[in-house]
N, C-alpha and C. Protein backbone atom coordinates (compact mmCIF):
# COMPACT_ATOMS: atom_id res chain seq x y z
N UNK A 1 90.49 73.08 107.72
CA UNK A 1 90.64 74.53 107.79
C UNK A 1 89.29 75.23 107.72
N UNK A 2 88.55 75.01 106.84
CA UNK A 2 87.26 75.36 106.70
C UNK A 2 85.97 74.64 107.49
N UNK A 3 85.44 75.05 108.18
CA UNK A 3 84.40 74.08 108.90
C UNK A 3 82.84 74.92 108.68
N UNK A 4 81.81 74.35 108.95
CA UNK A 4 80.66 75.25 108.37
C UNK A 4 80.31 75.99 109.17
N UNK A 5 80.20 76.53 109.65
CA UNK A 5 79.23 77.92 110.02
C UNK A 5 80.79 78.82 109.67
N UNK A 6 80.44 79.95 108.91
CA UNK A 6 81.06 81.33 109.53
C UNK A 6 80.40 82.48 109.73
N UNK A 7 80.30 83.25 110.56
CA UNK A 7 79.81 84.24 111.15
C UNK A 7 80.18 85.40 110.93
N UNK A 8 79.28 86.72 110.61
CA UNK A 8 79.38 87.72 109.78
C UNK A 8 79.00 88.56 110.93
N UNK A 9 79.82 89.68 111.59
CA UNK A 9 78.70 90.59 112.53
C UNK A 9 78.61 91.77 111.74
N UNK A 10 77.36 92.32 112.34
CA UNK A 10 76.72 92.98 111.96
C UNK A 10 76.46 94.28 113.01
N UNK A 11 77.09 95.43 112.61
CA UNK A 11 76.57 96.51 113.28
C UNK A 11 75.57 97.02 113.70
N UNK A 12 74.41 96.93 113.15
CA UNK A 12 73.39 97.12 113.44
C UNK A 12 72.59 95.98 114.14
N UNK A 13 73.03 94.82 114.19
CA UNK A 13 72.04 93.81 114.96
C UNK A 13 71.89 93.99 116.54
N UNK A 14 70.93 93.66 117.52
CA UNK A 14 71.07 94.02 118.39
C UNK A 14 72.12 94.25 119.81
N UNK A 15 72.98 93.11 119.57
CA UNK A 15 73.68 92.80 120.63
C UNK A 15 75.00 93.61 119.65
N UNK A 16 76.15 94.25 120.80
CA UNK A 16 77.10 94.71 120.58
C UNK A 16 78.26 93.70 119.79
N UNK A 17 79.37 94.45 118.68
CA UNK A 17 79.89 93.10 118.40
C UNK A 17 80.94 92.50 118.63
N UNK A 18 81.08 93.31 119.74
CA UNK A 18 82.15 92.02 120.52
C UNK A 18 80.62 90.76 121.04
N UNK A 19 80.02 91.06 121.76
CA UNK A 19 78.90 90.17 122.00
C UNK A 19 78.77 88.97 121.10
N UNK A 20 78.64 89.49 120.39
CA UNK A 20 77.93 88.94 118.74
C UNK A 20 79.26 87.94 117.76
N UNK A 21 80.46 88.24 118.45
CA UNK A 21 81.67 87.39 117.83
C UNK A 21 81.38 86.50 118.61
N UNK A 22 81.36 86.45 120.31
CA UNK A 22 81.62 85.90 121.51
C UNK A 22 80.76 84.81 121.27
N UNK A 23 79.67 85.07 121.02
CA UNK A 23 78.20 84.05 121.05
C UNK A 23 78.69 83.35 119.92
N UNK A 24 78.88 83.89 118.63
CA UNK A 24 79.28 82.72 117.41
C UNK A 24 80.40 81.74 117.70
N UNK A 25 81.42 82.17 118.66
CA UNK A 25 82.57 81.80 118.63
C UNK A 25 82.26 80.46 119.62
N UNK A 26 81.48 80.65 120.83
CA UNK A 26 81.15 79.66 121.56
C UNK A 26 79.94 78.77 121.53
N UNK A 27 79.27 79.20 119.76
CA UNK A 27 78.20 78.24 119.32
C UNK A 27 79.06 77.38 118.70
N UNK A 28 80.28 77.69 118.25
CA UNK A 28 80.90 76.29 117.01
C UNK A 28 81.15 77.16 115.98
N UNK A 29 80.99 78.46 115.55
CA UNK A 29 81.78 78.74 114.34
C UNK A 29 83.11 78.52 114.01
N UNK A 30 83.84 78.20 113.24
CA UNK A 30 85.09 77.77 112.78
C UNK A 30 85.61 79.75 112.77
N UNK A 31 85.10 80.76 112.19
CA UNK A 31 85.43 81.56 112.11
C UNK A 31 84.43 82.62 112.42
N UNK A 32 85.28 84.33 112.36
CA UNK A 32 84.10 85.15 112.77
C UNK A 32 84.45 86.52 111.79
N UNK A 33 83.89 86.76 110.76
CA UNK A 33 84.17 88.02 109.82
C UNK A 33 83.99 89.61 110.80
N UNK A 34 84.74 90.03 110.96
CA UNK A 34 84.51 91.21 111.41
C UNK A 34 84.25 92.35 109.80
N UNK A 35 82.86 92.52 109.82
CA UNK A 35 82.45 93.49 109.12
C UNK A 35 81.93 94.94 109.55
N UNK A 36 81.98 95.88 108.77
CA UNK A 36 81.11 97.18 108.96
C UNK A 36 81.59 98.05 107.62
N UNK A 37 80.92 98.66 107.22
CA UNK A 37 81.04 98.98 106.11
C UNK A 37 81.34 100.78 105.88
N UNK A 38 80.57 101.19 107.11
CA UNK A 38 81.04 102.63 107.79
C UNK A 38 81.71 103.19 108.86
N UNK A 39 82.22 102.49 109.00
CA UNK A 39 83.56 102.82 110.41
C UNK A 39 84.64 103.04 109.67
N UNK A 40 85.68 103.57 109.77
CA UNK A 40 86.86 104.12 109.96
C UNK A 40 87.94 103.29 110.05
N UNK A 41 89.18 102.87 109.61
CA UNK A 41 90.24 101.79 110.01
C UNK A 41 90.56 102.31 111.38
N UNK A 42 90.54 103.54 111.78
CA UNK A 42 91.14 103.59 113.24
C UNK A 42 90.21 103.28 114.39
N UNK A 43 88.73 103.05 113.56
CA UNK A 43 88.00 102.56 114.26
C UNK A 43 87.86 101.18 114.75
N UNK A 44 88.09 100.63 113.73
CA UNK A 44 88.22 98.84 113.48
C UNK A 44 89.10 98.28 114.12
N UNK A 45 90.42 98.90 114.26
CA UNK A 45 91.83 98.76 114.67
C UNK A 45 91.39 98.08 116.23
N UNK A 46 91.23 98.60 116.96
CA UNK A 46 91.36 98.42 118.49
C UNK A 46 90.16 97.34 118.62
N UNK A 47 88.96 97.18 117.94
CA UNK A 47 88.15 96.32 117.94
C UNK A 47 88.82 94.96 117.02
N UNK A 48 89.12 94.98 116.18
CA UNK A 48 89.69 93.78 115.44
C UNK A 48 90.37 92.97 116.56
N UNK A 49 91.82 94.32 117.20
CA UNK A 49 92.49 93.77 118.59
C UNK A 49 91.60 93.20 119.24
N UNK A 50 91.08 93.80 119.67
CA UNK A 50 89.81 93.11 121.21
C UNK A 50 89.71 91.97 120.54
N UNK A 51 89.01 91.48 119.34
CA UNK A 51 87.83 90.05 119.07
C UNK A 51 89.38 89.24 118.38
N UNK A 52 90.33 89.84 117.88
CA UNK A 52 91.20 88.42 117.76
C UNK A 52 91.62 87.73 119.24
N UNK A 53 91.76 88.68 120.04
CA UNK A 53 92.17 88.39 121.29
C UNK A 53 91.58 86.67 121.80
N UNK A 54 90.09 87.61 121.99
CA UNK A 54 89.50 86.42 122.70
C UNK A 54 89.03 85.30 121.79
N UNK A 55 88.84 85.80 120.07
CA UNK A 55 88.65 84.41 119.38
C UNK A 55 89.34 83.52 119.44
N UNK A 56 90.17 83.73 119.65
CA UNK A 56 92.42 82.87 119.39
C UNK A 56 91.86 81.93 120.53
N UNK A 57 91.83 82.76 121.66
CA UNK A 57 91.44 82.11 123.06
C UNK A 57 90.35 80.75 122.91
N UNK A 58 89.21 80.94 121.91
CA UNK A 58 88.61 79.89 121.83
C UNK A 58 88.76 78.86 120.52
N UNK A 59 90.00 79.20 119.87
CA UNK A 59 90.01 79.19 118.82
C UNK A 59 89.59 78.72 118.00
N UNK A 60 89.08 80.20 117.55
CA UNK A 60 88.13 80.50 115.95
C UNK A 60 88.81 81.36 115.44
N UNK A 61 89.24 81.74 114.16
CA UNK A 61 89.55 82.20 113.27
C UNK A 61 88.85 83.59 113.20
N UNK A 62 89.77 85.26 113.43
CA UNK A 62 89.06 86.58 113.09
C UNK A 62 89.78 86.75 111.69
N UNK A 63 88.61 87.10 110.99
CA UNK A 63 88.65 87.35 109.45
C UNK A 63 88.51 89.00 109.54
N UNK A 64 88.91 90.29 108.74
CA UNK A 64 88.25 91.37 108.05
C UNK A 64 88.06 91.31 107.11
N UNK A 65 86.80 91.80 106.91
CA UNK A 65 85.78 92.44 105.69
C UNK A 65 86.71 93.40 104.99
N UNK A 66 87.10 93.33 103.85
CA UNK A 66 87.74 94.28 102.89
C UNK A 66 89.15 95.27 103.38
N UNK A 67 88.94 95.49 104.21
CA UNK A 67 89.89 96.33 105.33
C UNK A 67 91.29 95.46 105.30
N UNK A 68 91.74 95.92 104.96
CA UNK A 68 93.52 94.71 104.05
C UNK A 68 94.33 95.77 105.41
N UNK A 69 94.56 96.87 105.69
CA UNK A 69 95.03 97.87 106.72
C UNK A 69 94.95 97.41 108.29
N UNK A 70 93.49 97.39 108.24
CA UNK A 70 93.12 96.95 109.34
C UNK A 70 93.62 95.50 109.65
N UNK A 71 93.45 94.47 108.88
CA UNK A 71 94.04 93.02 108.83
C UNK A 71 94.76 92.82 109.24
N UNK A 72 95.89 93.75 109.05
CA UNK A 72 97.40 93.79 109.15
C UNK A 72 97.97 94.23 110.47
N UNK A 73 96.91 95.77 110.86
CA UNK A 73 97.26 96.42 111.66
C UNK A 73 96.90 95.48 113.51
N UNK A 74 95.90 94.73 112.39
CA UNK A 74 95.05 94.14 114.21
C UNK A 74 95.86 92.34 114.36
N UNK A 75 96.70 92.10 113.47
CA UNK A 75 97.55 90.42 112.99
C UNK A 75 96.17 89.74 112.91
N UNK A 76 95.16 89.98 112.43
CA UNK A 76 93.85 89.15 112.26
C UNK A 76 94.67 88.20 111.29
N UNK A 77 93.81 86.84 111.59
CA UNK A 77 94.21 85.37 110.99
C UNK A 77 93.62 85.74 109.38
N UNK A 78 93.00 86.63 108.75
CA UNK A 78 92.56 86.51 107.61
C UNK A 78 91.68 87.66 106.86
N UNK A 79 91.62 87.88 105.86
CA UNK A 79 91.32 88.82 104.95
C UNK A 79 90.33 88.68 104.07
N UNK A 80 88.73 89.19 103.79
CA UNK A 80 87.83 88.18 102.85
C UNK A 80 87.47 89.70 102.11
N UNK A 81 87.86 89.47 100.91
CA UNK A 81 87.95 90.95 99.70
C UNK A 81 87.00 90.42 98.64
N UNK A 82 85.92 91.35 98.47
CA UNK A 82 84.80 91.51 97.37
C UNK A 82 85.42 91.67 96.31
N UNK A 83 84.96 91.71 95.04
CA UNK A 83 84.93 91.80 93.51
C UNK A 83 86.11 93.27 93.59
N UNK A 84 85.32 94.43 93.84
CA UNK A 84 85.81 95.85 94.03
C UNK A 84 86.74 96.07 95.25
N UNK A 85 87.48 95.17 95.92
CA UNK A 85 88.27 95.47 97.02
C UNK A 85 89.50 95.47 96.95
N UNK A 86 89.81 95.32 95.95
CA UNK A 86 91.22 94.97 95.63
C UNK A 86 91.86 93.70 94.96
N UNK A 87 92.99 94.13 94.78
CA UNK A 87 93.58 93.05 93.60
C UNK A 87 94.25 91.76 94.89
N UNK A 88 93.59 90.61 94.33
CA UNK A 88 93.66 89.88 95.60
C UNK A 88 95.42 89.09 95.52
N UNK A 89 96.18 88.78 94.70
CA UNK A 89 97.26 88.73 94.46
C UNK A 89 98.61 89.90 95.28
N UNK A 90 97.96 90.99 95.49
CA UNK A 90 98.68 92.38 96.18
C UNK A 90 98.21 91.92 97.54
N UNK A 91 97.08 91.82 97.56
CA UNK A 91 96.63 91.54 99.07
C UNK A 91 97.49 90.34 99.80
N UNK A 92 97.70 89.17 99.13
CA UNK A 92 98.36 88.31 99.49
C UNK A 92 99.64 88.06 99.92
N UNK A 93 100.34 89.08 98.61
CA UNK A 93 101.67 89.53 98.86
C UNK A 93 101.73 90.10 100.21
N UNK A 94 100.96 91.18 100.55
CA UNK A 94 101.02 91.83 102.08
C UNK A 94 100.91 91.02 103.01
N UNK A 95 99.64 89.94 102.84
CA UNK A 95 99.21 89.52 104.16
C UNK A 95 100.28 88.35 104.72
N UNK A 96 101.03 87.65 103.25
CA UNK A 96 102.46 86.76 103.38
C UNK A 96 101.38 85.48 103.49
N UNK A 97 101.73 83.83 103.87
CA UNK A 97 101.19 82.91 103.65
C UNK A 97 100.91 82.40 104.53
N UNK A 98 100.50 82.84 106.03
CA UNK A 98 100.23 82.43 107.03
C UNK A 98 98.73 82.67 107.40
N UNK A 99 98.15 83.69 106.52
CA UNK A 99 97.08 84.17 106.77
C UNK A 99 95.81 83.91 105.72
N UNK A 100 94.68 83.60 106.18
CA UNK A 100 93.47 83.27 105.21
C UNK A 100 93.28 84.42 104.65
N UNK A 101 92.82 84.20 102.91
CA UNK A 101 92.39 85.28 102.26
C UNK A 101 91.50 84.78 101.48
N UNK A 102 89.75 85.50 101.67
CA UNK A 102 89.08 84.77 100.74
C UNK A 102 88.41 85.74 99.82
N UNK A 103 87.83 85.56 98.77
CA UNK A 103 87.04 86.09 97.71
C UNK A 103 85.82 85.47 97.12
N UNK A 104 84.88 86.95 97.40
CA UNK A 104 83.53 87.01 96.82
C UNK A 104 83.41 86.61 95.55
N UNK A 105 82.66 85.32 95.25
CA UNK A 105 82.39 85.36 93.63
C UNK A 105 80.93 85.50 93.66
N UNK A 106 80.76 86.21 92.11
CA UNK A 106 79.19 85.92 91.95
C UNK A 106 79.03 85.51 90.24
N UNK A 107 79.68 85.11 90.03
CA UNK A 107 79.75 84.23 88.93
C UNK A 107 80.43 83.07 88.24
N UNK A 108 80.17 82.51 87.63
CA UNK A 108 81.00 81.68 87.47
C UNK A 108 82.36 82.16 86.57
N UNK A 109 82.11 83.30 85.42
CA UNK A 109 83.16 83.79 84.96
C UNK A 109 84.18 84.04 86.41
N UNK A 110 83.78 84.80 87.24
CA UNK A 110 84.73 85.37 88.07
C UNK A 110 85.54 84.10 88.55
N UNK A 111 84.77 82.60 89.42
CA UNK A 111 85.26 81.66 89.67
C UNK A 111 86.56 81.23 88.99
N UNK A 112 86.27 81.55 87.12
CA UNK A 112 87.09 80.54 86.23
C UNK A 112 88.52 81.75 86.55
N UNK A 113 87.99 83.15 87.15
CA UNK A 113 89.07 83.96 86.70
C UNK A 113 90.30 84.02 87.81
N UNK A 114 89.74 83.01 88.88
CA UNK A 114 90.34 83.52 90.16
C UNK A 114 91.65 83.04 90.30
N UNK A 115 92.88 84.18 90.72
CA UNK A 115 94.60 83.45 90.58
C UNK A 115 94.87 82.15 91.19
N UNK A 116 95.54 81.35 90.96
CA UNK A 116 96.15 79.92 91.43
C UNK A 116 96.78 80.19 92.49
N UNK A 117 96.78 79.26 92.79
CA UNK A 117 97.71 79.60 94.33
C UNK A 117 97.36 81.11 95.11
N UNK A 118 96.42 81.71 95.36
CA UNK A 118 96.38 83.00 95.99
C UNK A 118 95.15 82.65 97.17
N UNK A 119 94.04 82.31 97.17
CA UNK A 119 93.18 83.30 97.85
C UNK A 119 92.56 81.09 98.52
N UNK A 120 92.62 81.55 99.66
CA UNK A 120 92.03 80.10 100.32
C UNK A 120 90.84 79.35 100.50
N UNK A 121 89.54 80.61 100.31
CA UNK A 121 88.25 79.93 100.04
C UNK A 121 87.91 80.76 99.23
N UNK A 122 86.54 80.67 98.96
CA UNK A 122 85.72 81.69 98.41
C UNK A 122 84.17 81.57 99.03
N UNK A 123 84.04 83.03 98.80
CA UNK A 123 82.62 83.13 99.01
C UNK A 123 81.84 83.01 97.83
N UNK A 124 80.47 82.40 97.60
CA UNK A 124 79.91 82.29 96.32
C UNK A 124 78.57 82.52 96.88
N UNK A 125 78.07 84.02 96.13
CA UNK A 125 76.84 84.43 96.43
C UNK A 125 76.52 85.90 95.67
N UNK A 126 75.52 86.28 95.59
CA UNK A 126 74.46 85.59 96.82
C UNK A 126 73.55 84.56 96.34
N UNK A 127 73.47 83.23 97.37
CA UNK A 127 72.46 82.27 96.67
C UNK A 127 70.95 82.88 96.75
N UNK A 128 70.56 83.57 97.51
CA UNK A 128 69.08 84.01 97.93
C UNK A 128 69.59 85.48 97.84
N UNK A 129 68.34 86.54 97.62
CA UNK A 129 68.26 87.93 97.84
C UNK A 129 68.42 88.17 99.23
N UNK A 130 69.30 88.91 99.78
CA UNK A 130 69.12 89.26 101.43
C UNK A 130 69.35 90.87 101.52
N UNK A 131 68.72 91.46 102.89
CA UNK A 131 68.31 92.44 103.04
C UNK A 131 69.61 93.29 103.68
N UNK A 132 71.09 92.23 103.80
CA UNK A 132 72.07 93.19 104.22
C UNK A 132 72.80 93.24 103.60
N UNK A 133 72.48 93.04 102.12
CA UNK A 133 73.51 93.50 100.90
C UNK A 133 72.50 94.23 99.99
N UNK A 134 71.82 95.40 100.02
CA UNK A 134 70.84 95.96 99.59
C UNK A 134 71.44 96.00 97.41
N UNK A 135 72.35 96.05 97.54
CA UNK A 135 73.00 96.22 96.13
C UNK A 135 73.65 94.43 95.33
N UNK A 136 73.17 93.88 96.51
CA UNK A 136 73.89 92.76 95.56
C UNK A 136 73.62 91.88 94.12
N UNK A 137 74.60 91.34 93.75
CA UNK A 137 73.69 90.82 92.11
C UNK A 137 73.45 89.79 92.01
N UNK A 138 72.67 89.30 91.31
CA UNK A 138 71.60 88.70 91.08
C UNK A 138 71.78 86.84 91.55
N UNK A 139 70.58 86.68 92.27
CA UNK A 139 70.99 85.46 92.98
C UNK A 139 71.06 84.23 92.39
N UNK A 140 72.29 83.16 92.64
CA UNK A 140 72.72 82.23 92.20
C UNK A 140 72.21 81.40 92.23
N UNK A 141 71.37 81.22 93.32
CA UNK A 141 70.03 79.65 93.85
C UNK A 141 71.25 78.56 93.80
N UNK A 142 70.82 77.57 94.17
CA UNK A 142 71.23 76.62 94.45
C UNK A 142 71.65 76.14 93.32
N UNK A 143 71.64 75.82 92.03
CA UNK A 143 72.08 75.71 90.91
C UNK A 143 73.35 76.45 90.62
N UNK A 144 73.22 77.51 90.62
CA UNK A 144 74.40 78.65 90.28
C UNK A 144 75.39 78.17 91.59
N UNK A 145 75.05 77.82 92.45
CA UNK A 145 76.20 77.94 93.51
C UNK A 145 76.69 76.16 92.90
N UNK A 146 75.89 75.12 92.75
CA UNK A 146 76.60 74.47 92.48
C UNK A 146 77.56 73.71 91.60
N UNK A 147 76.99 74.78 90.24
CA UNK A 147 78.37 75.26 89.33
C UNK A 147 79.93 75.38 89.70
N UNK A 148 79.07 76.74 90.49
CA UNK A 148 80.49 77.32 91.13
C UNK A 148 81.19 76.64 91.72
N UNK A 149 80.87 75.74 92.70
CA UNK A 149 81.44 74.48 93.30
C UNK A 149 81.97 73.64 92.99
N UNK A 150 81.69 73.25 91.41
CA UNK A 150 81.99 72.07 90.72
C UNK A 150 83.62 72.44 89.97
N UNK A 151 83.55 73.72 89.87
CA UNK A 151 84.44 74.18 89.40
C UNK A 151 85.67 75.12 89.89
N UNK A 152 85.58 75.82 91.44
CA UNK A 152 86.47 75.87 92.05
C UNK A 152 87.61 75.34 92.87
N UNK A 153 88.73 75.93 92.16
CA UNK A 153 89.80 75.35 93.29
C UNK A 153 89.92 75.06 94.42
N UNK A 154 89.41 76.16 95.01
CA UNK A 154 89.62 76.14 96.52
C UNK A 154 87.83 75.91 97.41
N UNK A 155 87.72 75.31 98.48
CA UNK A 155 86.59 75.20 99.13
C UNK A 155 85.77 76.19 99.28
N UNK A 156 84.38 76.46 98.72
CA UNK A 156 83.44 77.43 99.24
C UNK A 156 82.28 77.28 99.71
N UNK A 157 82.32 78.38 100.40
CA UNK A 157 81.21 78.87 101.21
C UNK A 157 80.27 79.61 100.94
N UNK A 158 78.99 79.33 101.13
CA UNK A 158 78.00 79.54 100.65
C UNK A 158 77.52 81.25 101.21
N UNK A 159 76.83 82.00 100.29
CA UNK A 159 76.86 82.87 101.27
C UNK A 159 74.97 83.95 100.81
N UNK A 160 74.69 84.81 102.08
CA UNK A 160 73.70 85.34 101.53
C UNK A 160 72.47 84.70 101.58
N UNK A 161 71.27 84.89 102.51
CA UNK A 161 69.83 84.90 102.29
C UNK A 161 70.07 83.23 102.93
N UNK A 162 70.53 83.17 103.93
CA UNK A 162 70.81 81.50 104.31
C UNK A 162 70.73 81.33 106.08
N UNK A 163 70.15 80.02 106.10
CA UNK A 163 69.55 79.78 107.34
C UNK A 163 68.95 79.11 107.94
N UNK A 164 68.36 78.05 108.82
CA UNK A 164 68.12 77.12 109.07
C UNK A 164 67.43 76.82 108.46
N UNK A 165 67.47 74.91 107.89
CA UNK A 165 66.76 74.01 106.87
C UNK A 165 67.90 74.13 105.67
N UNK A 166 68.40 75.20 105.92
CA UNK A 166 69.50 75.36 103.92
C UNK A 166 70.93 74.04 104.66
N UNK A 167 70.96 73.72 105.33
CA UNK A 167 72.19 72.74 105.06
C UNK A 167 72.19 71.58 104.01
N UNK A 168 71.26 70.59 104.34
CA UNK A 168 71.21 69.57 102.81
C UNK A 168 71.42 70.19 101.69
N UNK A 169 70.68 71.04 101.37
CA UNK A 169 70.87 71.58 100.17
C UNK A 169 72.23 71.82 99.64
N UNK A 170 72.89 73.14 100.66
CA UNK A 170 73.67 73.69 100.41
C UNK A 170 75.11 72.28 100.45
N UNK A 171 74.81 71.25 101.31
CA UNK A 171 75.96 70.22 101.06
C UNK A 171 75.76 69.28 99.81
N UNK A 172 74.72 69.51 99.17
CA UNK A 172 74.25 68.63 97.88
C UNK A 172 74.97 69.39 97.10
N UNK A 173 74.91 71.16 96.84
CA UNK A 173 75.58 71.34 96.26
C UNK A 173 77.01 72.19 96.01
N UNK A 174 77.57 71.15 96.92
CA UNK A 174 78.76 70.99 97.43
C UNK A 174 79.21 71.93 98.45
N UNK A 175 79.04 73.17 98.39
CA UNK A 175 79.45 74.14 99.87
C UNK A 175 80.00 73.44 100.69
N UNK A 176 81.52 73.99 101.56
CA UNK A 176 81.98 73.40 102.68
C UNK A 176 81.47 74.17 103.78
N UNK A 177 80.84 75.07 103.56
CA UNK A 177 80.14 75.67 104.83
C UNK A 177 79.35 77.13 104.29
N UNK A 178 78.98 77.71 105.16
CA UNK A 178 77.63 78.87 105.17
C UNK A 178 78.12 79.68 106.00
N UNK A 179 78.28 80.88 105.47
CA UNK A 179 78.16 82.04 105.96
C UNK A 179 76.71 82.73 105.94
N UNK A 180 76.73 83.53 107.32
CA UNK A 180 75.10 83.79 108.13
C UNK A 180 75.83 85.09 108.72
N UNK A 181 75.34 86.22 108.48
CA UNK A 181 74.40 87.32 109.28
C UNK A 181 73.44 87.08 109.98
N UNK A 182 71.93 87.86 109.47
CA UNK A 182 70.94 87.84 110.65
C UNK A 182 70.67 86.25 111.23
N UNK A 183 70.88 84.99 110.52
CA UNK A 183 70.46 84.08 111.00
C UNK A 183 71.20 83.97 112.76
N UNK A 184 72.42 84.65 112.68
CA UNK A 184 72.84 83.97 113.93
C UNK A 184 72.94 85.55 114.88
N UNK A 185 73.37 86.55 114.08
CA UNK A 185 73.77 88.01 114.93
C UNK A 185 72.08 88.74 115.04
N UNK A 186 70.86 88.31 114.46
CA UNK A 186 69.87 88.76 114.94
C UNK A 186 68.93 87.92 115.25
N UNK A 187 69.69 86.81 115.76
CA UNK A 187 68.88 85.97 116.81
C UNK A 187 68.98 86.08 118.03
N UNK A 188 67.48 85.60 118.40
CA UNK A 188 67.51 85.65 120.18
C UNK A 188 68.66 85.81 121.02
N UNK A 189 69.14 84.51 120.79
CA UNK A 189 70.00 83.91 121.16
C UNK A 189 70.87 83.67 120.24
N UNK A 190 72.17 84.24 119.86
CA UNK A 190 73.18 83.86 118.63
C UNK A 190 73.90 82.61 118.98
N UNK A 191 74.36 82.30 120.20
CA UNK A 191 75.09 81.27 120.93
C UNK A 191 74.51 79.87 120.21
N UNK A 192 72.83 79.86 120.64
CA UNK A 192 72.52 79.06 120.29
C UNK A 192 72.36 78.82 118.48
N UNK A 193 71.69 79.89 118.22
CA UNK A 193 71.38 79.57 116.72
C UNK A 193 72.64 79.33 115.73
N UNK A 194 73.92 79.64 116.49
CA UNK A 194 75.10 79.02 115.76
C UNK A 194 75.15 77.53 116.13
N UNK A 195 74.77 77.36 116.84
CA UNK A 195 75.10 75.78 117.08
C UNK A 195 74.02 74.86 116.84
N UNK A 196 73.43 75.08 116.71
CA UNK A 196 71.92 74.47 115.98
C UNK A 196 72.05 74.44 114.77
N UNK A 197 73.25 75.82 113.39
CA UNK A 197 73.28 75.44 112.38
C UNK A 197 74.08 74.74 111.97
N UNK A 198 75.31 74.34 113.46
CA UNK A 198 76.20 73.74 112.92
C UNK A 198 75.57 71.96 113.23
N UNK A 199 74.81 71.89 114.41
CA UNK A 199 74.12 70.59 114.77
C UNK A 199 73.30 69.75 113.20
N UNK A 200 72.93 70.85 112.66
CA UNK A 200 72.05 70.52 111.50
C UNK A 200 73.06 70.24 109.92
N UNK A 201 74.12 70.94 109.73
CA UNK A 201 74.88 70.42 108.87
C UNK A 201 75.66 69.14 109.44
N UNK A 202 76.06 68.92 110.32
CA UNK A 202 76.61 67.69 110.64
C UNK A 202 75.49 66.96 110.75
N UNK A 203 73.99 66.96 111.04
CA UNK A 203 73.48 65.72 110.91
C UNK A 203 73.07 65.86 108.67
N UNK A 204 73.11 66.64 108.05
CA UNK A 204 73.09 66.77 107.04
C UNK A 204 74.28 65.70 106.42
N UNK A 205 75.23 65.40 107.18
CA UNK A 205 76.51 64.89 106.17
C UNK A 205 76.15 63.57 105.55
């Protein structure tokens, strides 16, 4: 279910993001987060439509960023809710059991706190400081994430300030995969630099 690369777009990176799903989706990402943090649900709505469309088509997995409305409204395969996004147990109830739902940890308290049976991966971060979470807390390094690892239920993904060369690491300590922003949506070429990170964790195994 989980495979490593997942892909985060980014509004502001250069290429548009339908573009920017398209290229991750046909580098090898297992999945593609549709994020933005200032748009509108009626904005998201018809775009969520568009990129599940053609992800399904190659199939990869469309996730929303916090947007539980939008999730619902666009049948996206999955739901990934921060600390402050909601009670992820309600979310689940809505989204019913067909659909991925994952959660941001950034600690290990939060890890120990997370419901049984509810939420299918997690994100655990940020391991590094990165420049598109201007507010985030305080970074886990490779140590802290592999706490978190040692001790979650469900498979996680590494997330935050990550990018080519971080696969060994991040499979030493334990991560089933990496989530990437600029590494792949403000590259040259995203097509490629997704598949180069996925070339490099599989020769990592």
């Amino acid at each position: 279910m989980i495979g490593p690369v997942y892909a985060i777009t980014d509004p502001l990176a250069p290429l548009p993001v339908m573009d920017q799903a398209r290229a991750a989706a046909r580098g090898g990402a297992w999945a593609v987060q549709l994020r933005d943090k200032t748009a509108t649900d009626a904005e998201l709505v018809p775009l969520a439509r568009a990129l599940g469309a053609e992800l399904r088509a190659l199939g990869v997995r469309l996730i929303v960023n916090d947007r539980l409305e939008v999730a619902l409204a666009a049948k996206a395969d999955g739901l990934h809710l921060g600390q402050g996004d909601g009670d992820p147990v309600a979310a689940r109830a809505r989204l019913g059991p067909g659909r991925l739902l994952g959660l941001s940890i950034e600690t290990e308290a939060q890890c120990a706190a997370i419901p049984p049976g509810v939420v299918d991966y997690v994100g655990a971060g940020p391991v590094r400081a990165t420049a598109t979470k201007p507010d985030h807390a305080p970074p886990l390094g490779l140590a802290g994430l592999a706490r978190i690892t040692a001790r979650s239920p469900v498979p996680v993904i590494a997330i935050d300030g990550l990018g080519p060369g971080d696969a060994s690491a991040l499979r030493r300590a334990g991560a089933a995969g990496m989530a990437v922003v600029s590494a792949v949506m403000h590259a040259r070429d995203p097509e490629a630099a997704t598949r180069a990170l996925l070339r490099e964790w599989e020769a990592a195994a």
